[in-house]
N, C-alpha and C. Protein backbone atom coordinates (compact mmCIF):
# COMPACT_ATOMS: atom_id res chain seq x y z
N UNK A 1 -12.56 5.86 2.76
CA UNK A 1 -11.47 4.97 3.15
C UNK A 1 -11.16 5.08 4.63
N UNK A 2 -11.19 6.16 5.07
CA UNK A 2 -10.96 6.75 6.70
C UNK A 2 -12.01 5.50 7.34
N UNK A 3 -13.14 6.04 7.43
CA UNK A 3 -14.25 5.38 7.93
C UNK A 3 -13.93 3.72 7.86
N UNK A 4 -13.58 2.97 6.29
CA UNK A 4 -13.22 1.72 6.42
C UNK A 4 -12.06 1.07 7.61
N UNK A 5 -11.25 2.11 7.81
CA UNK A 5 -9.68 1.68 8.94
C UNK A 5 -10.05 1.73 9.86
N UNK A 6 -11.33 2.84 10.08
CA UNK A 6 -12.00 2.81 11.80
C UNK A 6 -12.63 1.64 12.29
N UNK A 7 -13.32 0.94 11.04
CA UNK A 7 -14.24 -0.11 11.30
C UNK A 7 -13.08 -1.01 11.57
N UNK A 8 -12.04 -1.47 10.63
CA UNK A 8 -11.04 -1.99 10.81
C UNK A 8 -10.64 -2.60 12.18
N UNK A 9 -10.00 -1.34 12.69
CA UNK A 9 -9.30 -0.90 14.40
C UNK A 9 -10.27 -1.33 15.12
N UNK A 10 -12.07 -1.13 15.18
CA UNK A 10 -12.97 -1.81 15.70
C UNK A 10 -12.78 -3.11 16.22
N UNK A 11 -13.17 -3.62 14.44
CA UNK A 11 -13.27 -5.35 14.35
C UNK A 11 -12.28 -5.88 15.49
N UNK A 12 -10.73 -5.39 14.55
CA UNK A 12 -9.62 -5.66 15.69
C UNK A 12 -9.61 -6.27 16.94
N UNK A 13 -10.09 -5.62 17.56
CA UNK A 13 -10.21 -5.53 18.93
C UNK A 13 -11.30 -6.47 19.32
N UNK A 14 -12.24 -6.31 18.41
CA UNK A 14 -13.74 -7.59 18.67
C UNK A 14 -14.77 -6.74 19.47
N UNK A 15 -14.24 -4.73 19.86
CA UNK A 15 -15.00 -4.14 21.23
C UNK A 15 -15.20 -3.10 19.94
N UNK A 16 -16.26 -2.29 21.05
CA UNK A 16 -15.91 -0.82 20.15
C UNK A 16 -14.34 0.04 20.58
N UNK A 17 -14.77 1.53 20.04
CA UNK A 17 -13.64 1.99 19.73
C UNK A 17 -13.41 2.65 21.23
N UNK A 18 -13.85 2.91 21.88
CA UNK A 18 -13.94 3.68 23.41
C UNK A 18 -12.92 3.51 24.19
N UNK A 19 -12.27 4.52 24.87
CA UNK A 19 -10.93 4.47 25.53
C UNK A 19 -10.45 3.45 26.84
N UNK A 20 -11.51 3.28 26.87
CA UNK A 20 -12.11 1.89 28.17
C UNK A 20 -11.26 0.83 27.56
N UNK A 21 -11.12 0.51 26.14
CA UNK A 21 -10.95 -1.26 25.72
C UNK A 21 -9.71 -1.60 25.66
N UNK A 22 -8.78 -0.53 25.60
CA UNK A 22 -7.91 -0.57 25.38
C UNK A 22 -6.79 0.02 26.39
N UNK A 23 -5.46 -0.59 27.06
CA UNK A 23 -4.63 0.46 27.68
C UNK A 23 -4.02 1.50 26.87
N UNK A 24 -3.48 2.48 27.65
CA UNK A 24 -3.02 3.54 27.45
C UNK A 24 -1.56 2.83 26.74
N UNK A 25 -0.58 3.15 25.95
CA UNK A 25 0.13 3.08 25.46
C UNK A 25 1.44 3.95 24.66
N UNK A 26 2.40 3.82 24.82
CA UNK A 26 3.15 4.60 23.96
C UNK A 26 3.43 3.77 22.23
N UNK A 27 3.24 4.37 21.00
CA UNK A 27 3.49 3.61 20.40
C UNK A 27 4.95 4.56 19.02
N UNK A 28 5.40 3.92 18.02
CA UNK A 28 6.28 3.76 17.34
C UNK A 28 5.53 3.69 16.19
N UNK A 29 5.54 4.39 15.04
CA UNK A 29 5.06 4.76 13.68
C UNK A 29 6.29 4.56 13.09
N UNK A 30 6.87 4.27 11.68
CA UNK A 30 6.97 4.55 10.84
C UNK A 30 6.41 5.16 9.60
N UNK A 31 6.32 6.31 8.99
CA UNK A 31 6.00 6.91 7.75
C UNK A 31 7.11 7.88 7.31
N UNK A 32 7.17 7.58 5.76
CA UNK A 32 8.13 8.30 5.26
C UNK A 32 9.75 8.35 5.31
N UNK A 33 9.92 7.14 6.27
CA UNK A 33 11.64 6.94 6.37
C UNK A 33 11.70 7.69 8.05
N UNK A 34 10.77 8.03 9.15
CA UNK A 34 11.19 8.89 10.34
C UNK A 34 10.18 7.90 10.65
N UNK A 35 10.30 7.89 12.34
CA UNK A 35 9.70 7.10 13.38
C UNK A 35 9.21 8.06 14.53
N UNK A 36 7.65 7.81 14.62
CA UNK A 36 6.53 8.92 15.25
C UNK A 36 6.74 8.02 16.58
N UNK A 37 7.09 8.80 17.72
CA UNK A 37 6.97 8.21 19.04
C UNK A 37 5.53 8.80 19.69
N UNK A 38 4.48 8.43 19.84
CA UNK A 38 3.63 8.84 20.47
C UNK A 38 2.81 8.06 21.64
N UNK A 39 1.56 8.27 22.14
CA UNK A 39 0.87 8.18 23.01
C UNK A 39 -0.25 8.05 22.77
N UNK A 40 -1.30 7.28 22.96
CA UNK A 40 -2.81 6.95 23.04
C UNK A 40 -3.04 6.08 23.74
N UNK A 41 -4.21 6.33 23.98
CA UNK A 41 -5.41 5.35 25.10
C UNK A 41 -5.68 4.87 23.93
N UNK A 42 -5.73 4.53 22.21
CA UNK A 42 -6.74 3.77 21.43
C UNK A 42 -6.16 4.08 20.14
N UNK A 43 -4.49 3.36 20.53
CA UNK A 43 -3.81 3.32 19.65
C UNK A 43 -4.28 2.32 18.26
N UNK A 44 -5.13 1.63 18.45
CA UNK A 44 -5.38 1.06 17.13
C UNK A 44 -6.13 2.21 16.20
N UNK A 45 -7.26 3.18 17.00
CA UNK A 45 -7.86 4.11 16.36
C UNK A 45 -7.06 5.23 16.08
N UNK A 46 -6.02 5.58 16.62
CA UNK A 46 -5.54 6.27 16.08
C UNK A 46 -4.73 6.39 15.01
N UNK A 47 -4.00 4.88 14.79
CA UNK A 47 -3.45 4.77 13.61
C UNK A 47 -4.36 5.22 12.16
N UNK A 48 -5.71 5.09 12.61
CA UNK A 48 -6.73 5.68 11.15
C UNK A 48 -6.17 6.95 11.13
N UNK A 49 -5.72 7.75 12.01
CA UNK A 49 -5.65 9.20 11.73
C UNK A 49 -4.06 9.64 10.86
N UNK A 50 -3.62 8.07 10.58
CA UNK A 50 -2.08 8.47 9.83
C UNK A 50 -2.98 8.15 8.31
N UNK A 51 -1.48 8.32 6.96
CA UNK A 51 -1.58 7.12 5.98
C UNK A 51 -2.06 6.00 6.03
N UNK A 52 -2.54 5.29 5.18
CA UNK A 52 -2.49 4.08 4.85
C UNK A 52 -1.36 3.15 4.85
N UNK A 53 0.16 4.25 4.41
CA UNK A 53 1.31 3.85 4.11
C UNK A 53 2.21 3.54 5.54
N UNK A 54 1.47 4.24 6.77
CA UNK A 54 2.07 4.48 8.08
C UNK A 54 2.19 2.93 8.17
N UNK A 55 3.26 2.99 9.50
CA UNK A 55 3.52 1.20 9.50
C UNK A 55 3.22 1.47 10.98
N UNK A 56 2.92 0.37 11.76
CA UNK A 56 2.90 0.62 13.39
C UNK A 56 3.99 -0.54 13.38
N UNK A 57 5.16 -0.23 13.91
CA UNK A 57 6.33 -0.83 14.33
C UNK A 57 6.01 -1.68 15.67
N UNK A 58 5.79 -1.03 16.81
CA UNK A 58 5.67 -1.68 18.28
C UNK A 58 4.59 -0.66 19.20
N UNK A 59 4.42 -1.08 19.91
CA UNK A 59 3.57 -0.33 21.27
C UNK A 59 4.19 -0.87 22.49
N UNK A 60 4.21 -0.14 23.39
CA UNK A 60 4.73 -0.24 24.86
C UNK A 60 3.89 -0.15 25.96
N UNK A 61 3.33 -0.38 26.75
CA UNK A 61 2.12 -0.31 28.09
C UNK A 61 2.92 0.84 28.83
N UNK A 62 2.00 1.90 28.73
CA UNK A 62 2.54 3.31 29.64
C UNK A 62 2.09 4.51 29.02
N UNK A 63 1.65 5.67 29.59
CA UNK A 63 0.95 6.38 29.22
C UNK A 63 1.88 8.05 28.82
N UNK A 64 1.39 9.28 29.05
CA UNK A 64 2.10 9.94 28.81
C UNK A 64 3.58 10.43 29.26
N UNK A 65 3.42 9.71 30.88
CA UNK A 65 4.88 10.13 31.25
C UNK A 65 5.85 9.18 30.66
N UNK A 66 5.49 8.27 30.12
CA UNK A 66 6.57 7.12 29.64
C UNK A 66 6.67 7.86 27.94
N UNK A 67 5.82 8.23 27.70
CA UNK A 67 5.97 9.17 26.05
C UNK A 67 7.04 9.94 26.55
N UNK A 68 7.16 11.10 27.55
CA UNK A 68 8.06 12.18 27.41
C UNK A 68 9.80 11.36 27.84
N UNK A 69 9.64 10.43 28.43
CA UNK A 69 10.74 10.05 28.92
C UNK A 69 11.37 9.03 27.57
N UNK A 70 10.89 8.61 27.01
CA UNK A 70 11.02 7.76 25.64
C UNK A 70 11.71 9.16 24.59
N UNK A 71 10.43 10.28 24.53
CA UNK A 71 11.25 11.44 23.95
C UNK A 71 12.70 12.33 24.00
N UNK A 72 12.93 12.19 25.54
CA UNK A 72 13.98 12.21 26.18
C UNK A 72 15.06 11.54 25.96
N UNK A 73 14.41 10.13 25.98
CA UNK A 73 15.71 9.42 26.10
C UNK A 73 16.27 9.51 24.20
N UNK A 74 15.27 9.52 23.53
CA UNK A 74 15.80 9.39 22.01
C UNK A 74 15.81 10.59 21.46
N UNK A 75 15.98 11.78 21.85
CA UNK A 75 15.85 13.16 21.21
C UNK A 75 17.41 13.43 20.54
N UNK A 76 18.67 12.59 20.78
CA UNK A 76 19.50 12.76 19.49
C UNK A 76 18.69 12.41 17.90
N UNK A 77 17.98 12.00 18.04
CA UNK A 77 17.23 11.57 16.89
C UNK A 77 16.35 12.26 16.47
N UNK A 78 15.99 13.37 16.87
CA UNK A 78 14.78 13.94 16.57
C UNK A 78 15.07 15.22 15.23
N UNK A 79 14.14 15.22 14.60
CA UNK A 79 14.22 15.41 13.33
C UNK A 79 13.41 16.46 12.53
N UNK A 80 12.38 16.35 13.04
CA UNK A 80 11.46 17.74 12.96
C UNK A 80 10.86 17.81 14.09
N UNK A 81 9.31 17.63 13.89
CA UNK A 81 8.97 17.88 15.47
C UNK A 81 9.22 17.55 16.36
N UNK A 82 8.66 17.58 17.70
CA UNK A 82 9.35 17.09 18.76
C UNK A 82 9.84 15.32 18.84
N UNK A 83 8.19 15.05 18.00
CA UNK A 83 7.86 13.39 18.37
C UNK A 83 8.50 12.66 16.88
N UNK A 84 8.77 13.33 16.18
CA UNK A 84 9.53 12.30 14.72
C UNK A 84 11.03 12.39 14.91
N UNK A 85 11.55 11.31 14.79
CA UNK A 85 12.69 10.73 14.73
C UNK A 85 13.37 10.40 13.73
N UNK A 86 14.70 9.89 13.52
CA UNK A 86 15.40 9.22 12.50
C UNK A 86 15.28 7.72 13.23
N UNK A 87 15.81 6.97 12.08
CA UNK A 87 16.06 5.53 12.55
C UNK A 87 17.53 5.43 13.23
N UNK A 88 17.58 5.88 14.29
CA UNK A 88 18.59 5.78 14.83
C UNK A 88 18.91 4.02 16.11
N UNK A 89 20.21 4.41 15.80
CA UNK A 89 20.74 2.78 16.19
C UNK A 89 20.33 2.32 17.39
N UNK A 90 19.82 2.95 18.22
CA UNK A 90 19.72 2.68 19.59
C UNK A 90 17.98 2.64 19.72
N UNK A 91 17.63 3.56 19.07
CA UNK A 91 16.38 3.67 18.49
C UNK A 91 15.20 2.95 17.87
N UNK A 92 15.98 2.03 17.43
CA UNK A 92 15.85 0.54 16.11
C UNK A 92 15.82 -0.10 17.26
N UNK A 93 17.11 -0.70 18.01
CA UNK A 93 17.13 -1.55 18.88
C UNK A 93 16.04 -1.79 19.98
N UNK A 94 15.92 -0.19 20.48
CA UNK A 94 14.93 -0.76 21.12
C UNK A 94 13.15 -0.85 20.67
N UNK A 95 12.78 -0.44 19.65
CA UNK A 95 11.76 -1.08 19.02
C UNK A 95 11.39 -2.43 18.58
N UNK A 96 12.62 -3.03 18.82
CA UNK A 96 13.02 -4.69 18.19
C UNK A 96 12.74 -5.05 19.56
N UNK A 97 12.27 -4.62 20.64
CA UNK A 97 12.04 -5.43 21.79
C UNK A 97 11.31 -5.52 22.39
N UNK A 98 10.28 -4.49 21.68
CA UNK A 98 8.55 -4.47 21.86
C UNK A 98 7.49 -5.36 21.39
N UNK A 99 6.60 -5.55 21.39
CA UNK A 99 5.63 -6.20 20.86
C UNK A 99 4.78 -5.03 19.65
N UNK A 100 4.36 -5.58 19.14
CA UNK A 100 3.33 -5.03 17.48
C UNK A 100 2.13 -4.07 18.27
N UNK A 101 1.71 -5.21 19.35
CA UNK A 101 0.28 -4.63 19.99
C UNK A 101 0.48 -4.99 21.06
N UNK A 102 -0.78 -4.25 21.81
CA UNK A 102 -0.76 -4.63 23.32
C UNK A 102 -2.13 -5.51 23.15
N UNK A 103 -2.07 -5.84 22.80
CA UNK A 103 -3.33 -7.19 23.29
C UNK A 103 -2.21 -8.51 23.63
C-alpha cells in the first residue's frame, strides 16, 4: 500500500519524486484530532510516510525557518511533541488561508 501512495505523490506531480520538483514548504497534517506542522522539500512524498487516514489541510512556500517560526508562533497549542498541535482558534484560522498545495 506504501509503495501505491508513492506512485500516487509521483503521478501527482506528472515529475518524479526528487527534491528538485517541488518547493520547499511548510505543511499542516491533520491525524487523529491534532495538527502536524511540518517541513519538506517533497511534501507530497512525504505525506506517504503518514496514515492513509492523515488529511493534508494546507501547505505554505517556505522552508525550515518559516517551520520554527510557525512553531513559535502556535506553541500555545502544542500538545505532545514539539510539531503536533490542538485545533486551536487562531490555529484553524490561519490554515483557512492557505492553499491545499503548492502547485
Amino acid at each position: 500500500m506504501l509503495a501505491k501512495r508513492k506512485a500516487a505523490a509521483r503521478s501527482n506531480t506528472g515529475k518524479s519524486s526528487r527534491k528538485a520538483d517541488l518547493p520547499e514548504v511548510v505543511y499542516y497534517v491533520e491525524l487523529h484530532g491534532s495538527i502536524k506542522i511540518g517541513y519538506s522539500s517533497n511534501y507530497l512524498s512525504r505525506m506517504t510516510d503518514y496514515p492513509p487516514d492523515a488529511k493534508l489541510l494546507a501547505v505554505e512556500l517556505g522552508g525550515r525557518s518559516l517551520e520554527t517560526k510557525r512553531l513559535r508562533e502556535f506553541q500555545e497549542y502544542r500538545v505532545a511533541r514539539r510539531e503536533w498541535h490542538s485545533k486551536g482558534s487562531r490555529l484553524m484560522e490561519h490554515i483557512a488561508t492557505l492553499p491545499r498545495s503548492a502547485a
